[in-house]
Protein backbone atom coordinates (compact mmCIF):
# COMPACT_ATOMS: atom_id res chain seq x y z
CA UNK A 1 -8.26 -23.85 -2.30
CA UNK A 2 -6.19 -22.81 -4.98
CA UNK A 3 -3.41 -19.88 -4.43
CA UNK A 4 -0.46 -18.50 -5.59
CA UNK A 5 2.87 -19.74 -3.25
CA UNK A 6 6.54 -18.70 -3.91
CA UNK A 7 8.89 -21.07 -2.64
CA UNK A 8 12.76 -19.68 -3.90
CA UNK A 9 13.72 -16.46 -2.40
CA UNK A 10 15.98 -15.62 -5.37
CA UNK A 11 13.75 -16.19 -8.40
CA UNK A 12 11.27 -13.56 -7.26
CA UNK A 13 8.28 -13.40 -9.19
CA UNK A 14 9.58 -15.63 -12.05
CA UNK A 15 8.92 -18.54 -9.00
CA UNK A 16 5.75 -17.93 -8.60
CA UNK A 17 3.42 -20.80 -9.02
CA UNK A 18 -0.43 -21.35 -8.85
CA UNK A 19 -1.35 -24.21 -6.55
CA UNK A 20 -3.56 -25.96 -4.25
CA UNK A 21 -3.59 -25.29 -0.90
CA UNK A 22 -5.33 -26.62 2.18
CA UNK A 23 -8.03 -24.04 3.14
CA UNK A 24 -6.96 -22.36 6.68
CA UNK A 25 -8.33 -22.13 10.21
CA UNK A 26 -9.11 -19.61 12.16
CA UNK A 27 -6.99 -19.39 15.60
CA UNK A 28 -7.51 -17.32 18.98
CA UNK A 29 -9.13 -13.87 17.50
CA UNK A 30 -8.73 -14.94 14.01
CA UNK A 31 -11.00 -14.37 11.10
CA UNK A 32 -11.35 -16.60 8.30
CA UNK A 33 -12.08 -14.82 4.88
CA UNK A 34 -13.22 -15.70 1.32
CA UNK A 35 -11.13 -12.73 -0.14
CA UNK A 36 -12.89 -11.67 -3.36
CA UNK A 37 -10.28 -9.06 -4.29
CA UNK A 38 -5.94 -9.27 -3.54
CA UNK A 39 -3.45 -6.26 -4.03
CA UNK A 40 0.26 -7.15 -4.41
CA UNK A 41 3.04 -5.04 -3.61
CA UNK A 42 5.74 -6.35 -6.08
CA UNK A 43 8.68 -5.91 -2.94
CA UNK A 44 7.00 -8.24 -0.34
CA UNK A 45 9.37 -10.76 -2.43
CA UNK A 46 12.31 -8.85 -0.92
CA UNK A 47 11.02 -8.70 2.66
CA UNK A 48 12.33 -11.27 5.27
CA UNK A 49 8.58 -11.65 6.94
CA UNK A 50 7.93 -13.47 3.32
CA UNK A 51 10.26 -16.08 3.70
CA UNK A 52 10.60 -16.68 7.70
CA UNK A 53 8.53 -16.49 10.63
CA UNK A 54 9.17 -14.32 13.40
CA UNK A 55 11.87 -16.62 15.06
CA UNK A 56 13.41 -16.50 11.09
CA UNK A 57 12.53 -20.16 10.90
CA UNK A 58 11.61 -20.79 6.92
CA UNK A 59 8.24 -20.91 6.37
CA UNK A 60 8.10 -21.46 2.91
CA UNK A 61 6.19 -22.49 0.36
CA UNK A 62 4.69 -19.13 1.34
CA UNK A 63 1.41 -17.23 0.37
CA UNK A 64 1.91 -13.57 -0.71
CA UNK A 65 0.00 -10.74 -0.87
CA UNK A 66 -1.26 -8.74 1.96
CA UNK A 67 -4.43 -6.47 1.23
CA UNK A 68 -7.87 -7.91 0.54
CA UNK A 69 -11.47 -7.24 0.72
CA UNK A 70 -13.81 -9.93 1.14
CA UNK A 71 -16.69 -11.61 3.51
CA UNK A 72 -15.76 -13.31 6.43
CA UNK A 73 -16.82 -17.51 6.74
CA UNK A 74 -15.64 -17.89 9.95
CA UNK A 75 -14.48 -16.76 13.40
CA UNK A 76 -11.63 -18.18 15.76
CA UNK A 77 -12.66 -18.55 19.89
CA UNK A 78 -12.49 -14.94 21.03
CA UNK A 79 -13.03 -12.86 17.89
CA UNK A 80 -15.67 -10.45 18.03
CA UNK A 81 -16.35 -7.15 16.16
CA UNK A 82 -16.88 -8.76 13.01
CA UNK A 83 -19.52 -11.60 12.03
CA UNK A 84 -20.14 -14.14 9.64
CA UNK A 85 -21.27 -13.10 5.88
CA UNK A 86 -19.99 -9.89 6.85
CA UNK A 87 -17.85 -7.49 4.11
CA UNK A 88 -14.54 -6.77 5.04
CA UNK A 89 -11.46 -5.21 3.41
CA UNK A 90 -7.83 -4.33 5.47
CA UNK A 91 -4.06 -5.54 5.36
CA UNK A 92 -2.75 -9.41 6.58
CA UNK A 93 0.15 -9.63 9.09
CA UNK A 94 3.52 -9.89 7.16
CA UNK A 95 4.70 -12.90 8.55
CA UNK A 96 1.34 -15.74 8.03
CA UNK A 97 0.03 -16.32 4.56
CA UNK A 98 -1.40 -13.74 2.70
CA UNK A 99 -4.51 -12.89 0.66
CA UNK A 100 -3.51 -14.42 -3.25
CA UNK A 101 -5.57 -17.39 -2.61
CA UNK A 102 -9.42 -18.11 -2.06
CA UNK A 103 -9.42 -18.02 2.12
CA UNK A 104 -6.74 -16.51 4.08
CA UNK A 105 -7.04 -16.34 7.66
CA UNK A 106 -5.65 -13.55 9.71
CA UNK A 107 -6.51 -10.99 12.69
CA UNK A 108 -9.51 -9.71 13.16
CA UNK A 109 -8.18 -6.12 14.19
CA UNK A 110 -6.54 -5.92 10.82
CA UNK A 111 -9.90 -5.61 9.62
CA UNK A 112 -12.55 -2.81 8.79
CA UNK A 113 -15.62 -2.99 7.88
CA UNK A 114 -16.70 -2.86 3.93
CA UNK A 115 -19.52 -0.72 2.69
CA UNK A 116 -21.89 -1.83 0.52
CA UNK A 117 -21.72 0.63 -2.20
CA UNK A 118 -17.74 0.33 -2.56
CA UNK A 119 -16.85 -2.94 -4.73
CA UNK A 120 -14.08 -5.47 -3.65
CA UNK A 121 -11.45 -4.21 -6.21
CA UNK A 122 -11.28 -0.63 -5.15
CA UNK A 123 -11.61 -1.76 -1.34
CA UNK A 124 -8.74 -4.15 -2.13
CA UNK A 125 -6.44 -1.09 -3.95
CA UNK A 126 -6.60 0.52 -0.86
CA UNK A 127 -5.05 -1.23 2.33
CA UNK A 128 -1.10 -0.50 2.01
CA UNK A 129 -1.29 3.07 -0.34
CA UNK A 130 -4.21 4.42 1.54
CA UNK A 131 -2.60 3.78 5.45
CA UNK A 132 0.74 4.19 3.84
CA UNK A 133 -0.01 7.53 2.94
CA UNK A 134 -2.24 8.35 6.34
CA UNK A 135 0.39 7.52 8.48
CA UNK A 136 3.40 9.13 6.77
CA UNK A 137 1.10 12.52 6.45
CA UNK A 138 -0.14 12.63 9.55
CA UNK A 139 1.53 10.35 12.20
CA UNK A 140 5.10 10.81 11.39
CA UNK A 141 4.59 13.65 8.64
CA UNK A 142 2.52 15.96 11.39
CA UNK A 143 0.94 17.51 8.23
CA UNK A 144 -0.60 21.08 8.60
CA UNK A 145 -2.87 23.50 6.19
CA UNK A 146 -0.89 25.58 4.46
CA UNK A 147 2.04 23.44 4.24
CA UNK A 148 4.11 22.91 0.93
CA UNK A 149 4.29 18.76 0.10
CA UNK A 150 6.87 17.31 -1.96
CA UNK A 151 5.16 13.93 -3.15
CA UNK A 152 7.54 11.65 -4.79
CA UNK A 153 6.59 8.88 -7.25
CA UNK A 154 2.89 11.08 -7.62
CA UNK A 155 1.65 8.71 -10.33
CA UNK A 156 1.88 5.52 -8.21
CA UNK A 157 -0.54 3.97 -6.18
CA UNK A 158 0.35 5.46 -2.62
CA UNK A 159 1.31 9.12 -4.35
CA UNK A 160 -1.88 9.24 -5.90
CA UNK A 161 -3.40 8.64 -2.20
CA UNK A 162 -0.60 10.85 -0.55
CA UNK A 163 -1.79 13.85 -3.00
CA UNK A 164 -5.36 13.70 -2.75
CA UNK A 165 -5.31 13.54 1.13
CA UNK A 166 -2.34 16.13 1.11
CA UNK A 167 -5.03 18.30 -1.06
CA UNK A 168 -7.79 17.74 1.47
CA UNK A 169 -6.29 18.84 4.55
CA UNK A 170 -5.12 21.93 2.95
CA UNK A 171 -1.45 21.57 2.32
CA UNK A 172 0.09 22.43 -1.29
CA UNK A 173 1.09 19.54 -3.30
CA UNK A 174 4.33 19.30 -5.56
CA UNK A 175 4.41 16.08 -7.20
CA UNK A 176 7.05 14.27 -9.01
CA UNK A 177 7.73 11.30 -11.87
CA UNK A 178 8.57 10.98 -15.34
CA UNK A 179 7.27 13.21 -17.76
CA UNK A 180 5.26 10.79 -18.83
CA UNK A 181 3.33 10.75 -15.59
CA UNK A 182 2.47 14.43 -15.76
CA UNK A 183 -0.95 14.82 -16.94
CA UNK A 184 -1.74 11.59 -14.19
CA UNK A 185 -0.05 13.68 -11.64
CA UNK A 186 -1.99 16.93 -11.78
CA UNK A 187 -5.42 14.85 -12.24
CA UNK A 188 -4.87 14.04 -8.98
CA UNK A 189 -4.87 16.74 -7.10
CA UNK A 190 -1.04 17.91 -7.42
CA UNK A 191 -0.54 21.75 -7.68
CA UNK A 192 2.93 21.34 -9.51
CA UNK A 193 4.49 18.75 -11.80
CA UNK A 194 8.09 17.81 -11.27
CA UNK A 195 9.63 15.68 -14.09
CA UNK A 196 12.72 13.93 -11.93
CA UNK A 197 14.48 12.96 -15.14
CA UNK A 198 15.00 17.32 -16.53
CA UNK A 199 16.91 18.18 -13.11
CA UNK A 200 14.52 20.80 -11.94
CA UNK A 201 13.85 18.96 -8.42
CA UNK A 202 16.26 22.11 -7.11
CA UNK A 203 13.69 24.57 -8.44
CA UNK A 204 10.89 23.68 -6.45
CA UNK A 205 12.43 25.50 -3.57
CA UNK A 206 11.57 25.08 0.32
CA UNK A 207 9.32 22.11 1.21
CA UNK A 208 7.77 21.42 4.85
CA UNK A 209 7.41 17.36 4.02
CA UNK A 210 8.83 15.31 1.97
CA UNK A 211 7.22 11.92 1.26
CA UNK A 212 9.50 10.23 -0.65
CA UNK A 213 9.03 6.68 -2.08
CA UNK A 214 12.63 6.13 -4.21
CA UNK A 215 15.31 6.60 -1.61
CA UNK A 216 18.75 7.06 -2.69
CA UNK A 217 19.78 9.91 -4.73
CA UNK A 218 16.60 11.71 -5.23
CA UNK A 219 16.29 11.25 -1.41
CA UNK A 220 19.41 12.56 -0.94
CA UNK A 221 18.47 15.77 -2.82
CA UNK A 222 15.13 16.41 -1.40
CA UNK A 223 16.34 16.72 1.91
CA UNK A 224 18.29 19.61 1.00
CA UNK A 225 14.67 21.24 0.83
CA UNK A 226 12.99 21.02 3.82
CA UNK A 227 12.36 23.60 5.37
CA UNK A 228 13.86 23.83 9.14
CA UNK A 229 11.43 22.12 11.38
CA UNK A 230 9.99 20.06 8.31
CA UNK A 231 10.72 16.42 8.25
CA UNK A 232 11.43 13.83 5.74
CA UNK A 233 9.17 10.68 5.72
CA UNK A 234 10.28 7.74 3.88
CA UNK A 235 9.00 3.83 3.11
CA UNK A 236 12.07 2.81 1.45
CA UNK A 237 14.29 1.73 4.53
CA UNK A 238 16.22 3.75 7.04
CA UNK A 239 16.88 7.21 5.67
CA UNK A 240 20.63 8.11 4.04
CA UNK A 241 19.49 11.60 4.11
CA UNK A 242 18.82 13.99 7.33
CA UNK A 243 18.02 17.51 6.72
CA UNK A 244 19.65 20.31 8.43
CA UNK A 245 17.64 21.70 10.68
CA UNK A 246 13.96 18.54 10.43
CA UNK A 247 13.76 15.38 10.91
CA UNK A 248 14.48 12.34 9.15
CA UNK A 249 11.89 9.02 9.52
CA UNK A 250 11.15 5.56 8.08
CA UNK A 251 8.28 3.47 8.52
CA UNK A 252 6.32 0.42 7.67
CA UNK A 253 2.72 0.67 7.78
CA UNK A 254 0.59 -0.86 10.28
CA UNK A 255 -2.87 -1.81 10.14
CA UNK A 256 -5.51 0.35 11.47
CA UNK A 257 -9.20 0.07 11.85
CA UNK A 258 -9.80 3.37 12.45
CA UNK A 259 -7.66 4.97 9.62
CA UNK A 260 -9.10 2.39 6.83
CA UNK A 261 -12.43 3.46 8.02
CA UNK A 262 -11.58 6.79 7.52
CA UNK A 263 -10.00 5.50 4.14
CA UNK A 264 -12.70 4.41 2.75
CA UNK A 265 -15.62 6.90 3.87
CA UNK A 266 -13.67 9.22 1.53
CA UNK A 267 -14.02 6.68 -1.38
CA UNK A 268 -17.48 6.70 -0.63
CA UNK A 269 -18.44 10.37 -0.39
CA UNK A 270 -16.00 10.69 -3.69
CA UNK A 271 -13.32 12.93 -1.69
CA UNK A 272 -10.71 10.10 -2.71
CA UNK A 273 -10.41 8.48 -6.27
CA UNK A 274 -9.03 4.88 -6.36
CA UNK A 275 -5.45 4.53 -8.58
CA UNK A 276 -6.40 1.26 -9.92
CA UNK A 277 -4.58 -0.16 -12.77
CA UNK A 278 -4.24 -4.19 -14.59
CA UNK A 279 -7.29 -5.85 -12.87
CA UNK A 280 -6.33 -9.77 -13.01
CA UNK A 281 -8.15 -13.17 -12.36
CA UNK A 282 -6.24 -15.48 -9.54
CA UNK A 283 -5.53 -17.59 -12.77
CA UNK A 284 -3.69 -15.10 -14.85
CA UNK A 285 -1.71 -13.37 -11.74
CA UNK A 286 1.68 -15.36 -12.30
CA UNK A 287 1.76 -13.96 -15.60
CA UNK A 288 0.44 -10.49 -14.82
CA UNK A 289 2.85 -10.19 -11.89
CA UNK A 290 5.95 -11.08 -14.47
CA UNK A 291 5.08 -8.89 -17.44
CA UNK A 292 7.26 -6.81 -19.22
CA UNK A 293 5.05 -3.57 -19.64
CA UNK A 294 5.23 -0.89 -17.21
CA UNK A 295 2.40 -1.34 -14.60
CA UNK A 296 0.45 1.68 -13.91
CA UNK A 297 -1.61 2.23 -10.98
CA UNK A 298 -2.09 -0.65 -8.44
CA UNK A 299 -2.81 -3.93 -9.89
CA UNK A 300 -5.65 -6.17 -8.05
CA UNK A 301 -6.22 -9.87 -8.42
CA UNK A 302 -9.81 -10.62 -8.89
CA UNK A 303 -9.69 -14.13 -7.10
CA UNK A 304 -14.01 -14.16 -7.00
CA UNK A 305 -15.17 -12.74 -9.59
C-alpha cells in the first residue's frame, strides 16, 4: 500500500516521504480499515508516541496521522461491534501507525460508526477538533448555560468546534485570533471577536472557561480572567498559568465512541458545521503538509477518492 512515513525526528515535515508499505494485520480486537479520508495535526511530529513505542523503543520509519473515516476489510479474533464493508470514522492510538496510508489497522473501540449521508472528508475533519473540544467543554471544562467562554484560536479547526458546541449548550462565546480571522470567527457562532494582536484581551472582562489552544503568554493573561470557581482548560502541555481562585487543567484527547457519535449526529441534523480547509490527494500531501501559505481550517488527505 502506499503511505506517507517520516523517518528523522528533526526534519519534521520537510522528511516526509511517500512510500510503499506492507498492508497491515489486524491483531486481538483490531480492525483493519481502507481509510478513504486522513486528518493531520501538523504537531504529532513533535510528540514522542510518533517516534517510540510505549517502552520508547524507536519505531521508526513511522506512519502519521491519526483521524480517518473509512470502511472496515477486516476484523482481528475478538473484535465485534463493527463488521466488514461497514463505514467508520474515529481517532488511531498515538503510538501504532496512523491513517496517511491506504489501510491502517487499529482498535476497534476507537471507532464509531459512519452515517451514510455524511461523506469521508467531513467525517475525517472531525476526530481530534470535535472530541478535543467535547472533552475540554464538558469533562474537564464542566460547561454550564449561561456561562461566559473565552475560545482561543476561534478560527481553527477545534475553536470552530469549541464555539459552535459552546453556542449549543447555552454558554456565551468570546472568541479570539487575528483580525484577519474575524468575520470566520463570528460565522461560527462566537458572540464577540477578540483580535489578540490590538491588546484588548483585558477588556473582555470575567470569563467562567477558558479554552485556550496557544499557551504561553496569552495563557498567562487569560487566567487573570476567570472568574473564581471557573477553570482554565488547555491542550498545549501542562499549564504555566493557575488562576486565583479556579482551576488549572491539561489534557490530551482520548477516543470515544460515544462522544464521536454524538459528534457527528450534530453534523448530520446541521447543528455543527465542519471547518474544513486544503482538501489533498495521498499523492500531493508531502507537499501540502510543507507549504508556505497559511493553512486555514483543517486540512484532509483524500487517500480514496
Amino acid at each position: 500500500m502506499k503511505a506517507i512515513v517520516v523517518t528523522d525526528e528533526a526534519a519534521g515535515t520537510a522528511g516526509m516521504t511517500l512510500a510503499e508499505r506492507p498492508e497491515p494485520a489486524a491483531a486481538i480486537n483490531d480492525v483493519v480499515v481502507q481509510v478513504h479520508a486522513s486528518g493531520f495535526v501538523p504537531t504529532e511530529l513533535e510528540w514522542p508516541s510518533t517516534w517510540v513505542d510505549r517502552a520508547g523503543r524507536d519505531r521508526t520509519p513511522s506512519v502519521p496521522g491519526h483521524e480517518l473515516a473509512g470502511v472496515v476489510t477486516s476484523l482481528g479474533y475478538g473484535t465485534t461491534g463493527l463488521s466488514v464493508g461497514q463505514r467508520v470514522f474515529g481517532l488511531a492510538d498515538w503510538h501504532r501507525d496512523g491513517t496517511l496510508a491506504q489501510y491502517v489497522a487499529m482498535e476497534a473501540r476507537n471507532l464509531a460508526g459512519l452515517p451514510g449521508d455524511v461523506d469521508f472528508a467531513a467525517a475525517a475533519s472531525l476526530p481530534i477538533s470535535g472530541l478535543t473540544a467535547w472533552q475540554g467543554l464538558f469533562d474537564h471544562g464542566r460547561l454550564r448555560a449561561g456561562q461566559r467562554v473565552l475560545a482561543h484560536g476561534a478560527a481553527g479547526a477545534v475553536g470552530t468546534m469549541v464555539t459552535q458546541l459552546a453556542r449549543e449548550f447555552g454558554a456565551y462565546v468570546i472568541g479570539t485570533g487575528r483580525a484577519a480571522d474575524r468575520q470566520k470567527v463570528l460565522e461560527f457562532g462566537a458572540q464577540e471577536f477578540v483580535d489578540l494582536d490590538g491588546g484588548a484581551l483585558e477588556e473582555v472582562g470575567g470569563v467562567d472557561l477558558v479554552f485556550d489552544v496557544i499557551g504561553g503568554d496569552v495563557q498567562k493573561r487569560s487566567a487573570r480572567l476567570v472568574r473564581p470557581g471557573g477553570t482554565l482548560v488547555s491542550v498545549v502541555g501542562p499549564v504555566e498559568a493557575q488562576p486565583a481562585n479556579g482551576l488549572a487543567i491539561d489534557f490530551v484527547v482520548e477516543a470515544d465512541r460515544a462522544q464521536l457519535g454524538e459528534i457527528v449526529r450534530r453534523v448530520q441534523d446541521g447543528r455543527l458545521r465542519t471547518n474544513i480547509g486544503t482538501v489533498a490527494t495521498l499523492d500531493d500531501a508531502v507537499s501540502t503538509f510543507n507549504s508556505t501559505d497559511r493553512h486555514r481550517g483543517k486540512t484532509i488527505i483524500s487517500v480514496r477518492p
